[in-house]
C-alpha atoms as a PDB file:
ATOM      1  CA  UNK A   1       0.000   0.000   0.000  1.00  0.00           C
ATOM      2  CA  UNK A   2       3.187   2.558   0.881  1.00  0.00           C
ATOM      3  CA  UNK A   3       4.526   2.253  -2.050  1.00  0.00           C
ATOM      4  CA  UNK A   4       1.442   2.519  -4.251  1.00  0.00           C
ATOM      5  CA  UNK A   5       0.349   5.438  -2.399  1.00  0.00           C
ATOM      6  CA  UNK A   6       4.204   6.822  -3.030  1.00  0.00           C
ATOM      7  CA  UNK A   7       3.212   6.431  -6.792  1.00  0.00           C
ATOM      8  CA  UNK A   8      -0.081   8.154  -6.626  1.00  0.00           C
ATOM      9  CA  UNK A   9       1.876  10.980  -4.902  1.00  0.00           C
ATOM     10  CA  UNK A  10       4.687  11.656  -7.550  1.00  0.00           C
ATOM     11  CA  UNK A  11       2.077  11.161 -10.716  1.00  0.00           C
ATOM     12  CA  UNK A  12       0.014  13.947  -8.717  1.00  0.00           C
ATOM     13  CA  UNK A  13       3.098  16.055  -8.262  1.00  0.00           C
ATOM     14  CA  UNK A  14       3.765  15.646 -11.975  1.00  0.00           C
ATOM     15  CA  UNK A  15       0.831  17.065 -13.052  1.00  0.00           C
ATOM     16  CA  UNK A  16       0.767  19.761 -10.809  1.00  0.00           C
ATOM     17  CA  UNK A  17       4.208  21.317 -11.173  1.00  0.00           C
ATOM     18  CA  UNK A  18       3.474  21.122 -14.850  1.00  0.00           C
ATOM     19  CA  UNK A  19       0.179  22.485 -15.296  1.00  0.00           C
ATOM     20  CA  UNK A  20       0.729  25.213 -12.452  1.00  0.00           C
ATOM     21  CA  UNK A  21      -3.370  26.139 -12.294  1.00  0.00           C
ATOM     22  CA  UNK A  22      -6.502  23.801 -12.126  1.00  0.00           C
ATOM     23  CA  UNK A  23      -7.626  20.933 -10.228  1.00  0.00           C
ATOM     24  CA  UNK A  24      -6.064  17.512  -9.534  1.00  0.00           C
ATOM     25  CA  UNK A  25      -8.663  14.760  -8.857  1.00  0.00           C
ATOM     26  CA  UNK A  26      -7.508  11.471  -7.621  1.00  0.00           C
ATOM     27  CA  UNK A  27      -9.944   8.432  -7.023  1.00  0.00           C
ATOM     28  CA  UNK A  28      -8.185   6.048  -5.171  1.00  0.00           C
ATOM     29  CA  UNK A  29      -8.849   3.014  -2.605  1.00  0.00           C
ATOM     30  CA  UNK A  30      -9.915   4.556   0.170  1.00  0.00           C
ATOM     31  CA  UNK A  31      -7.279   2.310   1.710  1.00  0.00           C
ATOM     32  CA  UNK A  32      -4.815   4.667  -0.174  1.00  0.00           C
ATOM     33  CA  UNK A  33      -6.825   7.813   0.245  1.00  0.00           C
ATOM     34  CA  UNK A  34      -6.776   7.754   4.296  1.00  0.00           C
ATOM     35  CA  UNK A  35      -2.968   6.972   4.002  1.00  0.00           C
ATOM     36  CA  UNK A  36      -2.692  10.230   1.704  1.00  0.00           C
ATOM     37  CA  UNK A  37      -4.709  12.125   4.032  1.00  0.00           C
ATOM     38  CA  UNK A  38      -3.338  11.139   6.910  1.00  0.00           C
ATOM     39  CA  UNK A  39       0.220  10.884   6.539  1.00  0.00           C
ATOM     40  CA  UNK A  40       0.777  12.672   3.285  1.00  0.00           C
ATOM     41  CA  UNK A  41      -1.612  15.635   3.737  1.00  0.00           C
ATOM     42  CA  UNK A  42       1.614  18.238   5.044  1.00  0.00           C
ATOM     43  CA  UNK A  43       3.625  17.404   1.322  1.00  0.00           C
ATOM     44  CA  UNK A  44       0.371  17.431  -0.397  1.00  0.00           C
ATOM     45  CA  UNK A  45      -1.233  21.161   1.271  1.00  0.00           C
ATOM     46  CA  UNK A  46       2.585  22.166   0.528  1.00  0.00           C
ATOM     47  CA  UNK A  47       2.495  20.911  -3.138  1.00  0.00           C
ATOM     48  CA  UNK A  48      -0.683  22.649  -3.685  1.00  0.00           C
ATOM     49  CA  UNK A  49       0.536  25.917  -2.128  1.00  0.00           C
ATOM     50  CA  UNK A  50       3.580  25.688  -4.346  1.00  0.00           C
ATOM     51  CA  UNK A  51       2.362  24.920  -7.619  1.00  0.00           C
ATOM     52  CA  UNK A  52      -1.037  26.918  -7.346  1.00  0.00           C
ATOM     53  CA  UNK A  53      -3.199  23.484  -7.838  1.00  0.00           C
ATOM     54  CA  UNK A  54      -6.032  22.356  -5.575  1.00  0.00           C
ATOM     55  CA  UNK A  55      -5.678  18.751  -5.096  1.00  0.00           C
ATOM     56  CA  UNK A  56      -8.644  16.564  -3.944  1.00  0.00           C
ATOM     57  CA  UNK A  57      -8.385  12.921  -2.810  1.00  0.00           C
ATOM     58  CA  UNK A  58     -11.474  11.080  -3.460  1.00  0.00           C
ATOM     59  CA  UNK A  59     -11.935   7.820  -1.318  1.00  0.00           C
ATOM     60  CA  UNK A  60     -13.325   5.391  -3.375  1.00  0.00           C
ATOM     61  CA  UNK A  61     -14.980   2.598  -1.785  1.00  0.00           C
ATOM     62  CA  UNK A  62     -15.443   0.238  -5.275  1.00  0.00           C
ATOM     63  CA  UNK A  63     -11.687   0.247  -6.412  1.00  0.00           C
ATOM     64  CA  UNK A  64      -9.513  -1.965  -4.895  1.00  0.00           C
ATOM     65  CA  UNK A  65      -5.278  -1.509  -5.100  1.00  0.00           C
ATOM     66  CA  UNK A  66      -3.794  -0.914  -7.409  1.00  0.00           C
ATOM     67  CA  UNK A  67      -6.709   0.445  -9.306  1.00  0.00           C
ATOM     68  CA  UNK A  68      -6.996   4.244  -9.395  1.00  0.00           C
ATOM     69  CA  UNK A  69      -7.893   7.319 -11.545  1.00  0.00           C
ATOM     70  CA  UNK A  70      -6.234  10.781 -11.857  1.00  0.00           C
ATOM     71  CA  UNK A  71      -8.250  13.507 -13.031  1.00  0.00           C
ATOM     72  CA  UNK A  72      -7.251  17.141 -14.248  1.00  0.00           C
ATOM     73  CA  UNK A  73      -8.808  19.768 -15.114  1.00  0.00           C
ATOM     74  CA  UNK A  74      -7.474  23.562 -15.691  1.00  0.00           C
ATOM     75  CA  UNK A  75     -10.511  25.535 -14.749  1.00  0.00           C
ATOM     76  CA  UNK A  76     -10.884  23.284 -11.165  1.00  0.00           C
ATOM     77  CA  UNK A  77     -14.294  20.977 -10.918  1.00  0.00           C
ATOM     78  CA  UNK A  78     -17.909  21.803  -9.926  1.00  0.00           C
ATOM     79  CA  UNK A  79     -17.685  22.210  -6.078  1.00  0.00           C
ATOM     80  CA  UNK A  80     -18.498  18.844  -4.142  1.00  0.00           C
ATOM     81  CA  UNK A  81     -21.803  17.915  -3.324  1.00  0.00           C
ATOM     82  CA  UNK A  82     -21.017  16.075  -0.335  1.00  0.00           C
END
């Protein structure tokens, strides 16, 4: 799970440091997502901060590891509904 989760992170940081504006969506176990959140959330509020792109992990209950989807979008998604 670490080192999946390690993966997720860098393809994230990828697209954010070369886009520079938008929205990164991930959709990931939600295995992977609490381990983002919870250990990961310092690198990821200080990626965000220094490439100017919101990042939103999206625990998803119906993918299992090492299944998940990265989203991007310049002008940011539709606000959550939840």
């Amino acid at each position: 799970m670490r080192s999946l989760s390690l993966s997720i992170m860098r393809q994230i940081e990828q697209i954010a440091l070369k886009e520079r504006q938008g929205e990164v969506q991930a959709e990931v176990p939600t295995d992977i997502a609490a381990f983002l959140l919870n250990e990961k959330r310092d690198s990821l509020v200080y990626l965000e901060q220094d490439s100017g792109t919101r990042i939103t992990i999206l625990p998803h209950a119906h993918l299992e590891s090492p299944n998940f989807k990265l989203h991007f979008n310049r002008d940011g998604f539709a606000p959550s509904s939840y």
